[in-house]
Protein backbone atom coordinates (compact mmCIF):
# COMPACT_ATOMS: atom_id res chain seq x y z
CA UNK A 1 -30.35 -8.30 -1.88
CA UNK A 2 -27.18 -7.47 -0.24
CA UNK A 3 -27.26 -9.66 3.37
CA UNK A 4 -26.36 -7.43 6.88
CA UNK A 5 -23.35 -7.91 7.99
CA UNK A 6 -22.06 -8.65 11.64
CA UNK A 7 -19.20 -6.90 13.43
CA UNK A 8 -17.56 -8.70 16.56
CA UNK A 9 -15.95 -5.67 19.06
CA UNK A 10 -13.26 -7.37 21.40
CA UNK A 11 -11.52 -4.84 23.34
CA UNK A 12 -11.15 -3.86 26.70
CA UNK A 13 -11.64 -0.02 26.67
CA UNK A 14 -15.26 1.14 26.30
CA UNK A 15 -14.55 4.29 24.43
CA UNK A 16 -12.69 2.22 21.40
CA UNK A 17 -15.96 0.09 21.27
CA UNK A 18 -18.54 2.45 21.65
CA UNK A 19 -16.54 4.69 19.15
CA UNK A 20 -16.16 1.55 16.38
CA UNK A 21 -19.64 0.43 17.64
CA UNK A 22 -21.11 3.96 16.21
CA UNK A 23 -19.05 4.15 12.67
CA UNK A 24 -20.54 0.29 12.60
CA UNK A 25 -23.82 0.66 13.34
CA UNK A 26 -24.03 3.97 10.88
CA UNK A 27 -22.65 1.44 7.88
CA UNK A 28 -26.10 -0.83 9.13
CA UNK A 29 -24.39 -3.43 10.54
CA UNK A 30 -24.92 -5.58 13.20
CA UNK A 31 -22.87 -5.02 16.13
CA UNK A 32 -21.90 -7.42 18.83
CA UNK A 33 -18.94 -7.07 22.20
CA UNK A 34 -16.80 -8.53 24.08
CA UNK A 35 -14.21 -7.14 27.12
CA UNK A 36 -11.92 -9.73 26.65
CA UNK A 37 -11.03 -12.99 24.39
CA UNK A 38 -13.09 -15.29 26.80
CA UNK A 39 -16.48 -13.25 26.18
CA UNK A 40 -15.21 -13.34 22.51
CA UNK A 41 -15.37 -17.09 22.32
CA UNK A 42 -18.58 -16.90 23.65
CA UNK A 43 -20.16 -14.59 21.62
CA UNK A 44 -18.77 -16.71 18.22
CA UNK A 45 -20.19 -20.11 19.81
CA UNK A 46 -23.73 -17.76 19.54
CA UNK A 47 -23.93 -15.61 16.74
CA UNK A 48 -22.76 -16.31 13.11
CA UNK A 49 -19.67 -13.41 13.24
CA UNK A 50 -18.78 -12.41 9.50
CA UNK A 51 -15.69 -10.26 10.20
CA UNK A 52 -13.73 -9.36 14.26
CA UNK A 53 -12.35 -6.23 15.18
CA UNK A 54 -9.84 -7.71 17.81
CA UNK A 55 -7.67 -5.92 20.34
CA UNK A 56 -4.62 -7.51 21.67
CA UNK A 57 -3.74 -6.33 25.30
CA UNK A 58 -6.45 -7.61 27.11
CA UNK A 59 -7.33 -8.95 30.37
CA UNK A 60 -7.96 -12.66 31.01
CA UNK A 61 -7.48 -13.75 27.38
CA UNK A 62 -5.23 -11.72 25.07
CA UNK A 63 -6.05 -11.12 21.55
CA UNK A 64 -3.44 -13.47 19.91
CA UNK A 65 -4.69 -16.32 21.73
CA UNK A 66 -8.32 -15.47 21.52
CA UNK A 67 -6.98 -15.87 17.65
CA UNK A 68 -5.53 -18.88 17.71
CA UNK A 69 -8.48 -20.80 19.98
CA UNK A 70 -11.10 -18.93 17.47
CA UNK A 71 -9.01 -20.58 14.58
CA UNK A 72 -9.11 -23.78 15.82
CA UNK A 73 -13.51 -24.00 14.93
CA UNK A 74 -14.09 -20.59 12.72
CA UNK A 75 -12.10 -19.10 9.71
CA UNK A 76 -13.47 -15.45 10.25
CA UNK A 77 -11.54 -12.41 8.45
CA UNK A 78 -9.89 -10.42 11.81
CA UNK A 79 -8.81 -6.79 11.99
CA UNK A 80 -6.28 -6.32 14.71
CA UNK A 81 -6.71 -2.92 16.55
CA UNK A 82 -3.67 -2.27 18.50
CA UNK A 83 -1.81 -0.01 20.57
CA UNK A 84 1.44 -1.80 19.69
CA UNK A 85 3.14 -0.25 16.47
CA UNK A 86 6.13 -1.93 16.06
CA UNK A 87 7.18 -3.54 12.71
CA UNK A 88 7.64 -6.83 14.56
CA UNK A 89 3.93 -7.07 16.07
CA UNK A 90 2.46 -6.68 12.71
CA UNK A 91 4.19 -9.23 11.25
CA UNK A 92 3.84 -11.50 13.88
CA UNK A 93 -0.02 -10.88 13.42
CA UNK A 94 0.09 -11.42 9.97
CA UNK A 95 2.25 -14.64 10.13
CA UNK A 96 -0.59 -15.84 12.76
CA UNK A 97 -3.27 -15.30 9.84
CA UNK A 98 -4.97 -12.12 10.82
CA UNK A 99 -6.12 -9.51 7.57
CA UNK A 100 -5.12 -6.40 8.65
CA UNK A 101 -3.78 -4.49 11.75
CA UNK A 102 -4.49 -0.90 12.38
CA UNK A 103 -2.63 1.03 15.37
CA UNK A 104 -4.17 3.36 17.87
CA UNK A 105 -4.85 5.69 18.02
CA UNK A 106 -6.88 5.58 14.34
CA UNK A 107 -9.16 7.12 12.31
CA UNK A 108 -12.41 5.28 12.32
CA UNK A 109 -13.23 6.11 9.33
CA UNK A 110 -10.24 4.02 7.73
CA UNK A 111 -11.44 1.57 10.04
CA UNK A 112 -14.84 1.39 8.21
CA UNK A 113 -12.80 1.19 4.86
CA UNK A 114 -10.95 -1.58 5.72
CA UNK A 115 -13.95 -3.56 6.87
CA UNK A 116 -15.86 -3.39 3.89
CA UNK A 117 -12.36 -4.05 1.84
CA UNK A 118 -12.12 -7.20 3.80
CA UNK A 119 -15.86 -8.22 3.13
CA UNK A 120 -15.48 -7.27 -0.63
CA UNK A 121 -12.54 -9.57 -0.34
CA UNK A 122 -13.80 -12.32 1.36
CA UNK A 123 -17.87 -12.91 -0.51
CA UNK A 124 -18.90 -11.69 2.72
CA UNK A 125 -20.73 -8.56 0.93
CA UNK A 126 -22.06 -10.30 -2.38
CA UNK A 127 -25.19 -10.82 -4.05
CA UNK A 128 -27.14 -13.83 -2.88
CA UNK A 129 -27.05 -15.03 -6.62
CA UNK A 130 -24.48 -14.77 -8.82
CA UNK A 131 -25.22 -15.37 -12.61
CA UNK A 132 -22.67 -14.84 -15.43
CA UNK A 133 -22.55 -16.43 -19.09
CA UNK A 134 -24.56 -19.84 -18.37
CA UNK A 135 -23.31 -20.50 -14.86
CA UNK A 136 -26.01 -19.19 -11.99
CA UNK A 137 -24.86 -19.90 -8.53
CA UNK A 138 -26.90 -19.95 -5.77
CA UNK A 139 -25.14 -18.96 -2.73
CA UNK A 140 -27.73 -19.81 0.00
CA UNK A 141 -29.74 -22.58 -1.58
CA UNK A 142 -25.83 -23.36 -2.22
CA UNK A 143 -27.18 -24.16 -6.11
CA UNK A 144 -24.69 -24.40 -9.34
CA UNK A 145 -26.94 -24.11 -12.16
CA UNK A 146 -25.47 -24.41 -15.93
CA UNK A 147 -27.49 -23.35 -18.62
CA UNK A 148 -30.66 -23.71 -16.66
CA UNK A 149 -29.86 -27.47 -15.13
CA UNK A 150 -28.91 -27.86 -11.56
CA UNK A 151 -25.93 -29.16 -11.33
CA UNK A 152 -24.85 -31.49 -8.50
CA UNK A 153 -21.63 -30.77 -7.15
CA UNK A 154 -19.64 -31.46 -3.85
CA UNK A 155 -19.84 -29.25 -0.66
CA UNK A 156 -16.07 -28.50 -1.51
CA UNK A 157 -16.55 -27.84 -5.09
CA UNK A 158 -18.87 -25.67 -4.48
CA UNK A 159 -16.95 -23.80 -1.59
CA UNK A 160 -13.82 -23.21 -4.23
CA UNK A 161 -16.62 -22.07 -6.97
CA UNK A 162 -17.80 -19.50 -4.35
CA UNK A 163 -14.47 -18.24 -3.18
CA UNK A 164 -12.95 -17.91 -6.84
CA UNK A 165 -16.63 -15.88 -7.32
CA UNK A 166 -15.93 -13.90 -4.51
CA UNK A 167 -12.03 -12.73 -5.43
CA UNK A 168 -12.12 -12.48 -9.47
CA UNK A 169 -9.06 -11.75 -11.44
CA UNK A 170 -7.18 -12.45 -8.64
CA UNK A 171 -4.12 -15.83 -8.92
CA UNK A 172 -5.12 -17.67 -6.19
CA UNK A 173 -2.76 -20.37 -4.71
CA UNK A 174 -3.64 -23.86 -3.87
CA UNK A 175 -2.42 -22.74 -0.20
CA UNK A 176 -4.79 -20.01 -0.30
CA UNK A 177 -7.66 -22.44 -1.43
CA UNK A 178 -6.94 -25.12 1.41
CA UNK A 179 -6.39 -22.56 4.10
CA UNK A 180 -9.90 -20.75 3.32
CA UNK A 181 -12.20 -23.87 1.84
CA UNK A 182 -10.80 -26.74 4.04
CA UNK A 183 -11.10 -24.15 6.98
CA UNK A 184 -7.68 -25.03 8.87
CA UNK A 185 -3.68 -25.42 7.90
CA UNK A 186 -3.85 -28.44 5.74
CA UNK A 187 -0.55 -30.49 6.07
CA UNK A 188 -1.34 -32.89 3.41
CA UNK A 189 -1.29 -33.02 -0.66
CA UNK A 190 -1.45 -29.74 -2.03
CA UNK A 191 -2.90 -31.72 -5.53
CA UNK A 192 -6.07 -32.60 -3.45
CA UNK A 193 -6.77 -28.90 -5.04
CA UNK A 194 -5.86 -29.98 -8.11
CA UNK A 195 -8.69 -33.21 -7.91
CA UNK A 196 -11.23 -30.88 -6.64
CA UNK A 197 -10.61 -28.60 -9.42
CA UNK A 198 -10.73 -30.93 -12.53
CA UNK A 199 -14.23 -32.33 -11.38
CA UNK A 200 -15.33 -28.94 -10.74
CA UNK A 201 -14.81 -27.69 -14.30
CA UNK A 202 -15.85 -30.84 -15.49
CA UNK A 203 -19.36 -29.96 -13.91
CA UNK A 204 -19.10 -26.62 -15.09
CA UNK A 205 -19.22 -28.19 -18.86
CA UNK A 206 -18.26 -25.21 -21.97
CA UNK A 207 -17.54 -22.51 -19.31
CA UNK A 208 -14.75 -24.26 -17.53
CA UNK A 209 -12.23 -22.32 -19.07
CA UNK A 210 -13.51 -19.53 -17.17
CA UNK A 211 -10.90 -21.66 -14.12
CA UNK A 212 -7.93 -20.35 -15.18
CA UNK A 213 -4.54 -22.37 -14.53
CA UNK A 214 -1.66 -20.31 -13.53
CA UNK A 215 1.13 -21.40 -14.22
CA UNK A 216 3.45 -21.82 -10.54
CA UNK A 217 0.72 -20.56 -8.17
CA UNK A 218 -2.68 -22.03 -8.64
CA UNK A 219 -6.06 -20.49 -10.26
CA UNK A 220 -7.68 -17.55 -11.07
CA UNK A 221 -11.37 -17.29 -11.96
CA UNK A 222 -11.92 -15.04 -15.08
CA UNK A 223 -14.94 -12.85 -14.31
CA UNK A 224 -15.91 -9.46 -16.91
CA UNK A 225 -18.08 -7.26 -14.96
CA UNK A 226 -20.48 -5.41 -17.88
């Protein structure tokens, strides 16, 4: 069962957010607005938001810092849809955390695209079990099970399990795995990761060589879809 999905709007101009609003709703997800960054904050501290479609020039609260305050209590992936299309306000955006930026005016349907790119990315559009080999994860029971015995493992192993499920393949830093686990800009010992790591594939018994160590960067989970 693939679970719905649900799009934040923040953006001052009704036709951008009745026109994203439509593409949304057409992909079957749930839909939810905002004017400005205070409504925004609002609207997060009621619904459980899986991905934002965020303007920037806004009244009241801007879009940057409607980023940084959301930051502070949520790590949600965040488009930035923008009128701005200079070189320097995307990277600026990007060096604040945000996924992507997209400049008006756009094509919604490249909109849409990205979204479910982001999701992909991000577990937010997975399976609510994952089984491969002898390792069955649970993601909403939050369950590891290896070769048919429940494992018991930490909230944070289990968080790195799920986000090396969610991006295969892929070398994933220890950065990476402190900024999107541990929620927030960890300033202490990157080899915290490491610790979390060892016990993990201890737990996971003959299949932890499916953690990958690479060499210089970090991990990468080894995953062959069939």
């Amino acid at each position: 069962m693939v679970m719905v999905m649900n799009v934040l709007i923040i953006d001052d101009e009704d036709l951008i957010r009745n026109v994203v609003k439509e593409y949304c709703l057409n992909e079957n997800y749930n839909v939810f607005e905002a004017s400005d960054g205070i409504e925004g904050i609002e609207v997060l501290d009621k619904e459980n938001i899986d991905i934002i479609v965020l303007d920037i020039m806004m009244p009241k609260m801007d879009g940057y810092t409607f980023f940084e305050k959301m930051k502070e209590k949520y790590n949600i992936p965040t488009i930035v849809l923008s009128a701005r299309n200079e070189e320097y306000d995307k990277l600026f955006g990007f060096s604040m955390g945000i996924d992507d930026y997209l400049t008006k005016p756009f094509s919604p349907k490249e909109l849409i695209a990205r979204i479910k790119a982001i999701l992909k990315r991000t577990n937010k559009m997975v399976d609510d079990i994952f089984i491969y080999q002898g390792i069955k994860v649970d993601f909403k029971g939050r369950v590891l099970t290896v070769d048919e015995k429940n494992i018991e493992i930490s909230p944070k192993e289990f968080d790195i399990l799920a986000y090396f499920i969610k991006n295969p393949n892929t070398a994933i830093s220890r950065e990476q795995l402190l900024n999107k686990v541990w929620g927030y800009d960890y300033y202490g010992d990157e080899r915290t990761v490491d610790t979390h790591i060892k016990i993990l594939r201890n737990n996971m018994g003959k299949y932890r060589d499916l953690i990958v160590t690479v060499r210089s960067i970090g991990y990468k989970f080894i995953y062959e879809e069939k």
